[in-house]
Structures are given as structure tokens and as C-alpha cells.
C-alpha atoms as a PDB file:
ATOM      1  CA  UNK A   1     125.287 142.471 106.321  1.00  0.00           C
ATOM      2  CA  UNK A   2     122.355 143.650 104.365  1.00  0.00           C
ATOM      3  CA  UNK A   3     119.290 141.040 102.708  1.00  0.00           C
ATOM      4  CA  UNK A   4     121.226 141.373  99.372  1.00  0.00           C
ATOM      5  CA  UNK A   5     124.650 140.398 100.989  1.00  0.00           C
ATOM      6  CA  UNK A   6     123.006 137.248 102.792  1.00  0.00           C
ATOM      7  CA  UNK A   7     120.962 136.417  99.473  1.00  0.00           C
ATOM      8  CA  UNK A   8     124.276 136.578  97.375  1.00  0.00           C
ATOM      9  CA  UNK A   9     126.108 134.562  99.697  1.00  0.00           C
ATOM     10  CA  UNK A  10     123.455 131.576 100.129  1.00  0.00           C
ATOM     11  CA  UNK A  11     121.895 131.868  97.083  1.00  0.00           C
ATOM     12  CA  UNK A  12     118.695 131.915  98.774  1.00  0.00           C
ATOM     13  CA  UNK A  13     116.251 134.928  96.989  1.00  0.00           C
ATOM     14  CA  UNK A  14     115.521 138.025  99.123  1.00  0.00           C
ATOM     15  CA  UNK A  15     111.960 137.125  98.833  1.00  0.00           C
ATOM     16  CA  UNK A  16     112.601 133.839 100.652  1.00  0.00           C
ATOM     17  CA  UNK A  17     114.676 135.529 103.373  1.00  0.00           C
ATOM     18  CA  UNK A  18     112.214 137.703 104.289  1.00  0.00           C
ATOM     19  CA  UNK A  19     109.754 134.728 104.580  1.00  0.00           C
ATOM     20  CA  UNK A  20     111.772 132.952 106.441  1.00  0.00           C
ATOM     21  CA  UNK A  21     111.875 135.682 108.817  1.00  0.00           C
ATOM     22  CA  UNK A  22     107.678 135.687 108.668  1.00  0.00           C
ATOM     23  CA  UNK A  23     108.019 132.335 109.536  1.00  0.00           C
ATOM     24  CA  UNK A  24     110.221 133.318 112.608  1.00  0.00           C
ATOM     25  CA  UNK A  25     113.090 130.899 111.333  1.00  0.00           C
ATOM     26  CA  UNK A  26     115.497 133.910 110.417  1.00  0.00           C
ATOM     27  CA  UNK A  27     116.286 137.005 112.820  1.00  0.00           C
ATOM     28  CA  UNK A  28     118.093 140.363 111.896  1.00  0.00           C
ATOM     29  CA  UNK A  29     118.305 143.304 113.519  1.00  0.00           C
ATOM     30  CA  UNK A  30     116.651 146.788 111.968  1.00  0.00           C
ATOM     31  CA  UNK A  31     118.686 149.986 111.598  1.00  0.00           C
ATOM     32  CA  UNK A  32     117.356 153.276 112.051  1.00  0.00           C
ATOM     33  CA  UNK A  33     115.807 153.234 108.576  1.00  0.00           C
ATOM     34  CA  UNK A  34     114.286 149.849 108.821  1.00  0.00           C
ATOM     35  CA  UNK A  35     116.373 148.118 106.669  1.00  0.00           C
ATOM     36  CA  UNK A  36     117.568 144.500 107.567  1.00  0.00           C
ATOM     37  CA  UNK A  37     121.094 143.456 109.053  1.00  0.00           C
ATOM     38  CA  UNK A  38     122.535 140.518 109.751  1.00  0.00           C
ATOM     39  CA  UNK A  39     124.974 138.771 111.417  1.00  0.00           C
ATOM     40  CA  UNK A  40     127.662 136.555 109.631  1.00  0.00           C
ATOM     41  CA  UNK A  41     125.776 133.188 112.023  1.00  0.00           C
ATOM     42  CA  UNK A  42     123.034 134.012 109.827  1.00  0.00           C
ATOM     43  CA  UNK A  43     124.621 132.540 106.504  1.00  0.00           C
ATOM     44  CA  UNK A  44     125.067 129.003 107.777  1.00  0.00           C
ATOM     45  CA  UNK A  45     121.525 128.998 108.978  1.00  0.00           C
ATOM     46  CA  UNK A  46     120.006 129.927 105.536  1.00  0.00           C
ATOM     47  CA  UNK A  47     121.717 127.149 103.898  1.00  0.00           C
ATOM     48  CA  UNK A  48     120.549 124.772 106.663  1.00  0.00           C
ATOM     49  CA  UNK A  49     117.067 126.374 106.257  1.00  0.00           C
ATOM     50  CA  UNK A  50     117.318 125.293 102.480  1.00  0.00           C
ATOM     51  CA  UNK A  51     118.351 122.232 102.861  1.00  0.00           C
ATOM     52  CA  UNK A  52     115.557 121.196 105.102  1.00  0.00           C
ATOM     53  CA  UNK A  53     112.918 123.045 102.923  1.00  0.00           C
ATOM     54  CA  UNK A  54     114.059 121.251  99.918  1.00  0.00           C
ATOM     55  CA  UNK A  55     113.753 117.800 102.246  1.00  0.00           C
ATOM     56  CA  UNK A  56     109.818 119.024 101.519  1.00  0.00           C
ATOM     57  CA  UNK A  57     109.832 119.728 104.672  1.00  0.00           C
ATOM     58  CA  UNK A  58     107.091 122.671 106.113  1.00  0.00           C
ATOM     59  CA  UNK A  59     107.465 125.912 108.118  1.00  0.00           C
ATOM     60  CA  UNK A  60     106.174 124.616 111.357  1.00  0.00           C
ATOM     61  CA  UNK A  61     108.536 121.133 110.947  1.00  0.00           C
ATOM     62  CA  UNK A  62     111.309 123.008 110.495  1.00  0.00           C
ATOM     63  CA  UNK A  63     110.441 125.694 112.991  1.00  0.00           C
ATOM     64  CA  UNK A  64     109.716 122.914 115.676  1.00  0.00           C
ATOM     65  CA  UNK A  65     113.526 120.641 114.538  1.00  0.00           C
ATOM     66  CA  UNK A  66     115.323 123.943 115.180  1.00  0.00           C
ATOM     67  CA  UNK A  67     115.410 124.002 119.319  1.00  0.00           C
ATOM     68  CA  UNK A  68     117.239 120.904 118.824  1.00  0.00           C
ATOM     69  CA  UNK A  69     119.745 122.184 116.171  1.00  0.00           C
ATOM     70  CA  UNK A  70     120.719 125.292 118.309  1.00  0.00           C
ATOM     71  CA  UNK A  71     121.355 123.396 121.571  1.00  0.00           C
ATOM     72  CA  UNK A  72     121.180 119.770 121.255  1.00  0.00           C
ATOM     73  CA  UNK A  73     119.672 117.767 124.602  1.00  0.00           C
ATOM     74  CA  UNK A  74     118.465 113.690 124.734  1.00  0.00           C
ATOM     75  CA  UNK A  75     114.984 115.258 124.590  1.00  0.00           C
ATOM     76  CA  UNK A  76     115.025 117.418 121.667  1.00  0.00           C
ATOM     77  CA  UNK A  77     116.980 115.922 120.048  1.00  0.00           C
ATOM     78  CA  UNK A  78     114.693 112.268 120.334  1.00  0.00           C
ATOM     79  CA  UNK A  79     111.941 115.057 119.800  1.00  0.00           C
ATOM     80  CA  UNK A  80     113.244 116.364 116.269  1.00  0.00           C
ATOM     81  CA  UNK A  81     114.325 112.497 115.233  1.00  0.00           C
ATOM     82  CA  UNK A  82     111.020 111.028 115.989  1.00  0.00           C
ATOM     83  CA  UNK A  83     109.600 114.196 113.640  1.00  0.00           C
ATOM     84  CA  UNK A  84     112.072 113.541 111.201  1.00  0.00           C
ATOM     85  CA  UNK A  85     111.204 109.826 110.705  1.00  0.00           C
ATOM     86  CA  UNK A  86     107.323 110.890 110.678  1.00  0.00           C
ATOM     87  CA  UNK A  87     107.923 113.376 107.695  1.00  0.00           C
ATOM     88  CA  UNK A  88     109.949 110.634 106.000  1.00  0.00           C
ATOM     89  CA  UNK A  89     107.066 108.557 106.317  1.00  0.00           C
ATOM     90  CA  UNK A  90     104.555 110.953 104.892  1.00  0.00           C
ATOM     91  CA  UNK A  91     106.607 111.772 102.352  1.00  0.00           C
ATOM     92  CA  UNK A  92     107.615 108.357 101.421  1.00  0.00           C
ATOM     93  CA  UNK A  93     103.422 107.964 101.286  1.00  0.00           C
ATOM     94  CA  UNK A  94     103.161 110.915  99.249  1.00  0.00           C
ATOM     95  CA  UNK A  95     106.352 109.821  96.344  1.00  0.00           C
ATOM     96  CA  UNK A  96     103.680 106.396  96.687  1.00  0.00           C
ATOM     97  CA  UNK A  97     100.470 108.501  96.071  1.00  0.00           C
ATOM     98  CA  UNK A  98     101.926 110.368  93.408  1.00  0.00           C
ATOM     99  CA  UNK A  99     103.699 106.914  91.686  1.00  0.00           C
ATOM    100  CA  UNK A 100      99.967 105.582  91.336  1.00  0.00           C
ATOM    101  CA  UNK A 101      99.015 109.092  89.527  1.00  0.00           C
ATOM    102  CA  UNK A 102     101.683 108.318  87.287  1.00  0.00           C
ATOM    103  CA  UNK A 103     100.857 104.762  86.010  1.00  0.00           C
ATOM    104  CA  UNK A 104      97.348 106.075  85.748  1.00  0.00           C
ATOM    105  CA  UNK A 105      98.348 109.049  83.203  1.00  0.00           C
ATOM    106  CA  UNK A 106     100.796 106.795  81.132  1.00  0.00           C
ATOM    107  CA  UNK A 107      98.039 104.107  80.971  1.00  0.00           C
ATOM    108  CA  UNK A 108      95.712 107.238  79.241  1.00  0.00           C
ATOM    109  CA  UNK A 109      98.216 108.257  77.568  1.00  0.00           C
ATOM    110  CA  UNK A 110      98.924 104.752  75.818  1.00  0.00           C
ATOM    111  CA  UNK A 111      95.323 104.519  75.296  1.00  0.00           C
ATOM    112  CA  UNK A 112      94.982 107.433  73.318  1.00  0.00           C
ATOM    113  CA  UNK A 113      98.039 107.376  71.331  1.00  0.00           C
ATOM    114  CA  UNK A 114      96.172 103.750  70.779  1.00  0.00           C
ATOM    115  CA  UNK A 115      92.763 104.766  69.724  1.00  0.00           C
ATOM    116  CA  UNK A 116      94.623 107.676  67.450  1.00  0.00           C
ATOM    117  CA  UNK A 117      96.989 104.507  65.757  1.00  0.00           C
ATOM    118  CA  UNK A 118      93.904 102.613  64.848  1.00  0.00           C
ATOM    119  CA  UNK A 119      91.508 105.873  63.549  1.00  0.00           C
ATOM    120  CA  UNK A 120      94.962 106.299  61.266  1.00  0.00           C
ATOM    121  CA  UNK A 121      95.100 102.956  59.966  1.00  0.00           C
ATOM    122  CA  UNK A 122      91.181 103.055  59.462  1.00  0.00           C
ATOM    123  CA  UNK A 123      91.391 105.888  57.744  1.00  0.00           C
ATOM    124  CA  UNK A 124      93.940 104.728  55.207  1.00  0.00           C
ATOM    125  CA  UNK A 125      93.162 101.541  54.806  1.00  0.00           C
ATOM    126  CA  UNK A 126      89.513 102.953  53.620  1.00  0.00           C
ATOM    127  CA  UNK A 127      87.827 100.256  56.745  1.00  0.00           C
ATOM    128  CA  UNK A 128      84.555 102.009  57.828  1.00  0.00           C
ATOM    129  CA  UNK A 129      83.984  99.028  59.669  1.00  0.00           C
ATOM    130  CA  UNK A 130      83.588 101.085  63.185  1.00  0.00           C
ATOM    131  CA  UNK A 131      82.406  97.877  65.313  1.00  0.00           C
ATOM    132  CA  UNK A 132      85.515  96.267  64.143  1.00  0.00           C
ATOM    133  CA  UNK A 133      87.735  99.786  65.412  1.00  0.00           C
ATOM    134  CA  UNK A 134      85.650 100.392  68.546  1.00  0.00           C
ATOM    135  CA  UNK A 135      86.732  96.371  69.365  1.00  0.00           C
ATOM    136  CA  UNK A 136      90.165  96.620  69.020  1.00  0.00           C
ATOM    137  CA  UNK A 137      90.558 100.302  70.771  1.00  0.00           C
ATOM    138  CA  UNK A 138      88.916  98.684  73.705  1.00  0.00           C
ATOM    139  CA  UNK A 139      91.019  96.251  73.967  1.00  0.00           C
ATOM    140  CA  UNK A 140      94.032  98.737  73.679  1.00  0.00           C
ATOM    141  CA  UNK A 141      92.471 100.413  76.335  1.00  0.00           C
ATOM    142  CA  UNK A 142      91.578  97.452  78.580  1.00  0.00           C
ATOM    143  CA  UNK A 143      95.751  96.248  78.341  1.00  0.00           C
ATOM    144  CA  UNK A 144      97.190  99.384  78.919  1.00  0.00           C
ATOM    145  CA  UNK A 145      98.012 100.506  74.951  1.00  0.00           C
ATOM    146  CA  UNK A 146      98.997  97.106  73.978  1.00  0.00           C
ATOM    147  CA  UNK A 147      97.779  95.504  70.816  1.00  0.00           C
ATOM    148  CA  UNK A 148      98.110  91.803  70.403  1.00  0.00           C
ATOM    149  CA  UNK A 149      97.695  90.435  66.911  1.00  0.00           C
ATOM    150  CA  UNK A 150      94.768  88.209  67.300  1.00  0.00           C
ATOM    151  CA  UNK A 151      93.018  91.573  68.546  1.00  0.00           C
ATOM    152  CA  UNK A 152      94.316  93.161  65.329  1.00  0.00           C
ATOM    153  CA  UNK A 153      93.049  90.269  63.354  1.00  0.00           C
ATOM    154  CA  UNK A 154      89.600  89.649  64.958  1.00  0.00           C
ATOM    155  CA  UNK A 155      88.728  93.724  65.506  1.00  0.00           C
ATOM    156  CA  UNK A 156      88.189  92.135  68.533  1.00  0.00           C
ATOM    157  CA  UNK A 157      88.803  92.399  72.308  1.00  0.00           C
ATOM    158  CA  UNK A 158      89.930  88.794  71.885  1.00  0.00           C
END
């Protein structure tokens, strides 16, 4: 079958085939006119190859789990599950990493919606008090976008 055949039936983009053969996880055969052919094996292997790229896994993991998919041995295949379990780790590090990043950007994100609250209220109420604004933004700021009512009272951090 041609690239468009195998992309229609995996669902995988003709781009991405042909990187996967860059990546020497996909073979086909050329005809006389260089086009791409392959064989009907080829269509369970894409969909495996998605699967594991979509596990976040790399190129090179993948490339290096496949000697074990195509003819399973104790070695290999303790090879590719000791590689599996490492990627699962750095992942699981990563989904950590990234968790962090998160609470980080919703803690700025409180604190601005914050200091914008209180330069609305200021405004309208007609307070140009700014020590008394500057207070209780920093304490918005300092808990994460929460306002407790002494603060609101005092203008204060307090």
C-alpha cells in the first residue's frame, strides 16, 4: 500500500510516517519511481508506534523497546521493562515539575485579579489613600489572592 493508504488506515499523518521512517522505526520498500510501499504488517506497527509516542515517549526509547516487541527474549524483554519503568519515572518527575509551575501561575494570577479588585474599589469608593491599597494588595499577594476582613478593615497586611 501507498503512504496515503497506511495514513488513512492508522490515522497517523503522512508527515509522521515518513518521520518515523527517519527515525528508522518504519520500513517500506521503494518502487521504481521512488514512491513508498508498504506491507499490510506495517499498519499494526504505526498504531503501536502511536501509542508509545503519545506515552511521551522519544525516538531513541521507542527505537531501543522495539527489539523486544518483534521477538520477545528474558533479556530484552527485562531490557525494555527496566526502560519502561525509567521513562515512567521521568515522566512522573516531569507531570511533578510542571504541577509546581502551575500553583505558581494560579498564585499570580490570584494576585493580580487581587491588586485589580482593590484599584476598582479604590477607584469608586473615591480612597486615594495608596498606603492603605499598597497594604492590603500585599497581603493578597502574600496569601495567595485571599483577602481576610481584618486586612480589608486595617488596609493592612494584618
Amino acid at each position: 500500500m501507498r503512504i496515503g493508504e497506511l495514513a488513512a488506515h492508522t490515522g497517523a499523518s503522512i508527515r509522521s510516517l515518513r518521520h518515523y521512517e527517519e527515525q528508522e522505526l518504519l520500513r517500506s520498500t521503494r518502487t521504481k519511481g521512488g514512491q513508498r510501499h508498504y506491507t499490510e504488517d506495517e499498519i499494526s506497527r504505526v498504531l503501536l508506534l502511536r501509542r508509545l509516542y503519545a506515552a511521551g515517549l522519544t525516538s531513541q526509547t521507542i527505537r531501543a523497546l522495539l527489539p523486544c516487541l518483534q521477538s520477545p527474549a528474558v533479556t530484552n524483554s527485562d531490557a525494555a521493562h527496566a526502560r519502561l519503568i525509567h521513562e515512567r519515572d521521568r515522566l512522573a518527575a516531569h507531570i511533578a515539575d510542571l504541577a509546581h509551575t502551575l500553583d505558581a501561575l494560579d498564585g499570580l494570577i490570584a494576585a493580580n485579579r487581587a491588586d485589580r479588585a482593590l484599584q476598582v474599589v479604590s477607584e469608586a469608593s473615591g480612597d486615594h489613600n495608596g498606603e492603605e491599597v499598597a497594604g492590603v494588595a500585599g497581603h493578597v499577594r502574600e496569601n495567595g489572592g485571599a483577602v481576610s476582613s481584618s486586612a480589608r478593615r486595617a488596609g493592612t497586611g494584618g
